[in-house]
N, C-alpha and C. Protein backbone atom coordinates (compact mmCIF):
# COMPACT_ATOMS: atom_id res chain seq x y z
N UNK A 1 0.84 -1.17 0.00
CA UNK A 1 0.00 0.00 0.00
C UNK A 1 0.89 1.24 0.00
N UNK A 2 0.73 1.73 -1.20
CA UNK A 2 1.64 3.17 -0.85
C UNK A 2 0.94 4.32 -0.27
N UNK A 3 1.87 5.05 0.45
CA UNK A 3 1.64 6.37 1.18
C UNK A 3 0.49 7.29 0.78
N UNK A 4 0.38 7.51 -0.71
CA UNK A 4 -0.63 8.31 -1.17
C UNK A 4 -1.88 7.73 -0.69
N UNK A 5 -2.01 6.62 -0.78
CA UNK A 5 -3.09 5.82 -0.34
C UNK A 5 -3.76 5.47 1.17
N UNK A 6 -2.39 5.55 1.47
CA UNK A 6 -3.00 5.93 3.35
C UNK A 6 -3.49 6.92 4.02
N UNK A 7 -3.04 8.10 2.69
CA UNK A 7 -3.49 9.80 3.53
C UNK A 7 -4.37 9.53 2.90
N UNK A 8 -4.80 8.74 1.85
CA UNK A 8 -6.14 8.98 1.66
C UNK A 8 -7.73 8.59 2.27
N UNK A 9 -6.85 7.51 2.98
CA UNK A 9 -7.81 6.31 4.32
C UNK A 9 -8.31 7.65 5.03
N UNK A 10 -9.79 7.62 5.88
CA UNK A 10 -10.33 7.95 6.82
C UNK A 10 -9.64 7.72 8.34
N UNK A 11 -10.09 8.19 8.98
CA UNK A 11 -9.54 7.85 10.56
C UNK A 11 -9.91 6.49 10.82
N UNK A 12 -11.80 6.40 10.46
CA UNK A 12 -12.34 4.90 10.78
C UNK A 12 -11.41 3.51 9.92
N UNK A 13 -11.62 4.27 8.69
CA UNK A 13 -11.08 3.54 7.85
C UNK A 13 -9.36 2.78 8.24
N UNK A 14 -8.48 3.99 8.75
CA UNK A 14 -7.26 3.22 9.02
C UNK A 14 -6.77 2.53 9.97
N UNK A 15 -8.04 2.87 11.64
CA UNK A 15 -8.10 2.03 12.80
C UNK A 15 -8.52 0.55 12.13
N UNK A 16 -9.38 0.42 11.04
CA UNK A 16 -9.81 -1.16 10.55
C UNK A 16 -8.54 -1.59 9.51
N UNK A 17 -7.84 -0.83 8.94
CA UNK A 17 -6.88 -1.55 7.88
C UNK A 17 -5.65 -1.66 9.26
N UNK A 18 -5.45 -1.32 9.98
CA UNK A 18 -4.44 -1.13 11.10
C UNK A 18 -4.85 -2.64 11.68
N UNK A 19 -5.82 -3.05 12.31
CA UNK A 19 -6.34 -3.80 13.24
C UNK A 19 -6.47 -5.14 12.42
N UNK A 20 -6.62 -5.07 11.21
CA UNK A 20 -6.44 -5.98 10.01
C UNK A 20 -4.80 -6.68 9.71
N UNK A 21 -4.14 -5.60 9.75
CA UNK A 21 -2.58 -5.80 9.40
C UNK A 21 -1.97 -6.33 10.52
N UNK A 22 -2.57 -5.64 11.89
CA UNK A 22 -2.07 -6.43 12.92
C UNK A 22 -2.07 -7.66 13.01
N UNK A 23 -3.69 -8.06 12.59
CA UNK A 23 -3.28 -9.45 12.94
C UNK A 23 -3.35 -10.50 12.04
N UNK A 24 -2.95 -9.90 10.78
CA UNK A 24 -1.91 -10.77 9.60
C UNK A 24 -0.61 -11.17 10.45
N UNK A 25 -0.40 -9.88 10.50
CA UNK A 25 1.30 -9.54 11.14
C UNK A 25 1.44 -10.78 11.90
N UNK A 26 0.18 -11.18 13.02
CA UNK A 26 0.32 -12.02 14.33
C UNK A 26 0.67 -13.55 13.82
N UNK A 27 -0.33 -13.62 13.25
CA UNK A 27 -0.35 -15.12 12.02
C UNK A 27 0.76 -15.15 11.44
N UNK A 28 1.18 -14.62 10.93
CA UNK A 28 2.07 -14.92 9.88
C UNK A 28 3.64 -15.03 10.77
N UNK A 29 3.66 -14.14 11.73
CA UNK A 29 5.09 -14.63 12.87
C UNK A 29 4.78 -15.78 13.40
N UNK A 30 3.36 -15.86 13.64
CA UNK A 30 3.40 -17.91 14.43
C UNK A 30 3.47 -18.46 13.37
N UNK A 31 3.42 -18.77 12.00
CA UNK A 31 3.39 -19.23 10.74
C UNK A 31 4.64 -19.94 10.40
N UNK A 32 5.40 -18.66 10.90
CA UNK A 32 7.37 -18.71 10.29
C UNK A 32 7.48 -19.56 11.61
N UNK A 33 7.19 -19.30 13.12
CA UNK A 33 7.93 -19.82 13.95
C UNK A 33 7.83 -21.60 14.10
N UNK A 34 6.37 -21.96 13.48
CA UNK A 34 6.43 -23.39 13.49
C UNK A 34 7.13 -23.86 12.07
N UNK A 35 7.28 -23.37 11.04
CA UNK A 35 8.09 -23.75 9.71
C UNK A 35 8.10 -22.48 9.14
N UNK A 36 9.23 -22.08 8.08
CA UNK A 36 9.68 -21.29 7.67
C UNK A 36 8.67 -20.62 6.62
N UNK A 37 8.26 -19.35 6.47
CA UNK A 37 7.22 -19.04 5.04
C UNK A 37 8.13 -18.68 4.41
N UNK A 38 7.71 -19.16 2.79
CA UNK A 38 8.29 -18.78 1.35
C UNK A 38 8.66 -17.86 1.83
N UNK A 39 8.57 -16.29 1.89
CA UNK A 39 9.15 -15.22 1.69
C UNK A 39 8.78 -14.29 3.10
N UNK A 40 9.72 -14.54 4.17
CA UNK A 40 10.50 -13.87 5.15
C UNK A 40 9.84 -12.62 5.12
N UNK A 41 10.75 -11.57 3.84
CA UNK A 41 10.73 -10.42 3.78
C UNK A 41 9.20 -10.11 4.05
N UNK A 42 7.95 -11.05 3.68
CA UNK A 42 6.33 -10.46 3.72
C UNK A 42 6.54 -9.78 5.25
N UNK A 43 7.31 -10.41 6.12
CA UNK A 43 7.18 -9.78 8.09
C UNK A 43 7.80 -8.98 7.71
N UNK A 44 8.86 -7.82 7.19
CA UNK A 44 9.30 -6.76 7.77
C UNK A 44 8.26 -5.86 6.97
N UNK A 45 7.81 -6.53 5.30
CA UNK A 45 6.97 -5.07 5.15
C UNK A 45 5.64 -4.94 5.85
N UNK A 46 5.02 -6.25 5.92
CA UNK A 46 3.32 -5.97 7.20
C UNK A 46 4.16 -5.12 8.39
N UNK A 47 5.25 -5.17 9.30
CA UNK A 47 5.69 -4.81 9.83
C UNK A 47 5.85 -2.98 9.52
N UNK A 48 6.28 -2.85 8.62
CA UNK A 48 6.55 -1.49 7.94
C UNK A 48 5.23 -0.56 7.47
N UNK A 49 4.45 -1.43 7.14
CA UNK A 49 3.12 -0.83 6.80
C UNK A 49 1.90 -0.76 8.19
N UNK A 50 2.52 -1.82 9.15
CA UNK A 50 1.56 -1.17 9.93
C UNK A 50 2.06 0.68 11.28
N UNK A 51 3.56 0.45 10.68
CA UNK A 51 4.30 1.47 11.43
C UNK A 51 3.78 3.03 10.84
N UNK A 52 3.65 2.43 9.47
CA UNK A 52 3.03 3.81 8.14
C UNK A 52 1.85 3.98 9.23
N UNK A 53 0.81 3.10 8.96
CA UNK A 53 -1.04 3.38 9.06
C UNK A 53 -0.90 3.96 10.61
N UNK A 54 0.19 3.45 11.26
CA UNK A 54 0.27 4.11 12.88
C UNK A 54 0.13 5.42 12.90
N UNK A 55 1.45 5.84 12.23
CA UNK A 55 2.02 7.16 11.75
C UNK A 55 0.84 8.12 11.59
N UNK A 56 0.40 7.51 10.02
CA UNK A 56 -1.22 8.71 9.59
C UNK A 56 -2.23 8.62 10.72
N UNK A 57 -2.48 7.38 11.33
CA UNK A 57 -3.48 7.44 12.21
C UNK A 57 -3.18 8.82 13.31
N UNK A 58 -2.21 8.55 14.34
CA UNK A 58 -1.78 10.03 14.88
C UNK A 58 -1.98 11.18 14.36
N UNK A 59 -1.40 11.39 12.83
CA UNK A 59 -1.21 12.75 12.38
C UNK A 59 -2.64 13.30 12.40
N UNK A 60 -3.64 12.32 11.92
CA UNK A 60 -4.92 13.17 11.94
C UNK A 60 -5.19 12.89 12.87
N UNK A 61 -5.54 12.45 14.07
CA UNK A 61 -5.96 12.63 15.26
C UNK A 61 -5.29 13.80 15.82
N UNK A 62 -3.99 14.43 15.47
CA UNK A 62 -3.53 15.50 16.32
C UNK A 62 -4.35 16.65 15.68
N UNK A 63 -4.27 16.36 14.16
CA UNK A 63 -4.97 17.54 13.39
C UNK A 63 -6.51 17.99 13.64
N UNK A 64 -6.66 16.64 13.98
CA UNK A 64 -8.51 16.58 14.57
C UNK A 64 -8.75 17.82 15.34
């Protein structure tokens, strides 16, 4: 999901794509820890993207 696309999310909207990613994020670390997933790298970017939706979530709540 790129950036343009997250300022474009609602407040409601990015508490549910946030709360969504989280718990991919959750699954997918117990996933790797009982056997390895194809591609590793998917945890640092769910990781990275839920740090983004954090980010915008704040900014408009301060702006609120």
């Amino acid at each position: 999901m790129k950036n343009s696309e997250i300022r474009a999310l609602s407040i409601d909207e990015l508490k549910q794509k946030l709360a969504g990613e989280q718990e991919a994020y959750r699954k997918m670390r117990f996933a790797h820890e009982i056997s390895p997933i194809e591609n590793p790298m998917k945890i640092k970017e769910t990781r990275k993207l839920i740090a983004r939706l954090k980010t915008e979530l704040s900014a408009k709540e301060l702006a609120k």
